[in-house]
Protein backbone atom coordinates (compact mmCIF):
# COMPACT_ATOMS: atom_id res chain seq x y z
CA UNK A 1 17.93 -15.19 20.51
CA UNK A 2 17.35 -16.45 24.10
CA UNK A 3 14.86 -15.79 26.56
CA UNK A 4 17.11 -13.86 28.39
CA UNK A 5 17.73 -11.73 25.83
CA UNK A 6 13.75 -11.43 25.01
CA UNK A 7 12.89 -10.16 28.36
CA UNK A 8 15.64 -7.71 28.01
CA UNK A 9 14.25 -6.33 25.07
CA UNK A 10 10.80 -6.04 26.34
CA UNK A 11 12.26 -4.41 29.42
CA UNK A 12 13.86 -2.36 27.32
CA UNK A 13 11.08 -1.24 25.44
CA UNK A 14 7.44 -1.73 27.55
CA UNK A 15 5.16 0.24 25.41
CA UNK A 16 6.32 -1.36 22.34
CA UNK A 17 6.02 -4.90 23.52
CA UNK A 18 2.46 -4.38 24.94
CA UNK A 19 1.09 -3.07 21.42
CA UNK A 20 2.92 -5.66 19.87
CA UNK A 21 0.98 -8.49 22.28
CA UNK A 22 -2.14 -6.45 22.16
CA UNK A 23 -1.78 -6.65 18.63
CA UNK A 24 -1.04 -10.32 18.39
CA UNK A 25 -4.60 -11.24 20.80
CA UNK A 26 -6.59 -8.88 18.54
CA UNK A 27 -5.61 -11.06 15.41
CA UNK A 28 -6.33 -14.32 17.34
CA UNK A 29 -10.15 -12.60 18.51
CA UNK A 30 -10.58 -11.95 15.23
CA UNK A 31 -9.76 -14.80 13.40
CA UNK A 32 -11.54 -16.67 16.04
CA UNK A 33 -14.27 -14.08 15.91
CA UNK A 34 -14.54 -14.34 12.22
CA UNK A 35 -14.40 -18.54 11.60
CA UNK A 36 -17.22 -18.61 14.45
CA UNK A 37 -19.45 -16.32 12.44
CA UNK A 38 -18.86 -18.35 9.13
CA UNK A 39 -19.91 -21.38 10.72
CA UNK A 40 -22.96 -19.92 12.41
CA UNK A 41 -24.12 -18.99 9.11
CA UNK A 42 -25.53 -15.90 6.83
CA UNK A 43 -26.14 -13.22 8.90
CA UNK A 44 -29.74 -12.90 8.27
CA UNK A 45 -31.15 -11.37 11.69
CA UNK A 46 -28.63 -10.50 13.88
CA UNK A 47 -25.58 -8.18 12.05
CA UNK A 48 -24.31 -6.46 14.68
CA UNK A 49 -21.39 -9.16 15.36
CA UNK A 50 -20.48 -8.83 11.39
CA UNK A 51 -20.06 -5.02 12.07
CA UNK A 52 -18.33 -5.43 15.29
CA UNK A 53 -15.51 -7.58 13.49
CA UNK A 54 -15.33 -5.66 10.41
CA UNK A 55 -14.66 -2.06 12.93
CA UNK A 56 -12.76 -4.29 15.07
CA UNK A 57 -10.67 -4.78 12.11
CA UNK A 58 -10.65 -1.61 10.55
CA UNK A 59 -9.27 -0.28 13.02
CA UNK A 60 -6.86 -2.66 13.80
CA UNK A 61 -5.40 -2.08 9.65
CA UNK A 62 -5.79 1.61 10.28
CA UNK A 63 -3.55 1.69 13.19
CA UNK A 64 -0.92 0.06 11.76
CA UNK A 65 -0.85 1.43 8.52
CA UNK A 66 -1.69 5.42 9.39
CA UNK A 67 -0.87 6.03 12.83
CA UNK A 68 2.25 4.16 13.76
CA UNK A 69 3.68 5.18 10.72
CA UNK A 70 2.64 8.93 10.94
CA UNK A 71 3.97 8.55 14.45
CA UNK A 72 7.55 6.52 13.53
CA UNK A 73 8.06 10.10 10.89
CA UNK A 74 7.28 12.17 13.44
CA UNK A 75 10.55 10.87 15.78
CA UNK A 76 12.52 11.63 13.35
């Protein structure tokens, strides 16, 4: 595949290929998110940031495997 034919695509479908790049940074920010907290440590006082990365990735999973599904039946 060439880049020609890449940008065609994403032209081709927009909403598709900004889900799929919103969905590739939210992986990174977590992953980065996630190795930052191991290194800081147990989370003794502060927990928030634990809970924001474990919502931030439940509903990451959730959208992927309920609602994009439930919506790719519904098309048909």
């Amino acid at each position: 595949m060439t880049v020609p034919d890449v940008g065609a695509r994403l032209q081709a479908n927009p909403v598709a290929a900004t889900i799929e790049l919103a969905s590739v940074c939210v992986a990174a920010l977590l992953l980065v998110g996630t190795v930052s907290l191991l290194l800081g440590g147990f989370p003794i006082g502060a927990q928030w940031p634990w809970l924001l990365v474990v919502g931030v990735g439940a509903a990451f999973v959730l959208f992927w495997t309920a609602l994009v599904p439930a919506y790719e039946r519904s098309l048909q």
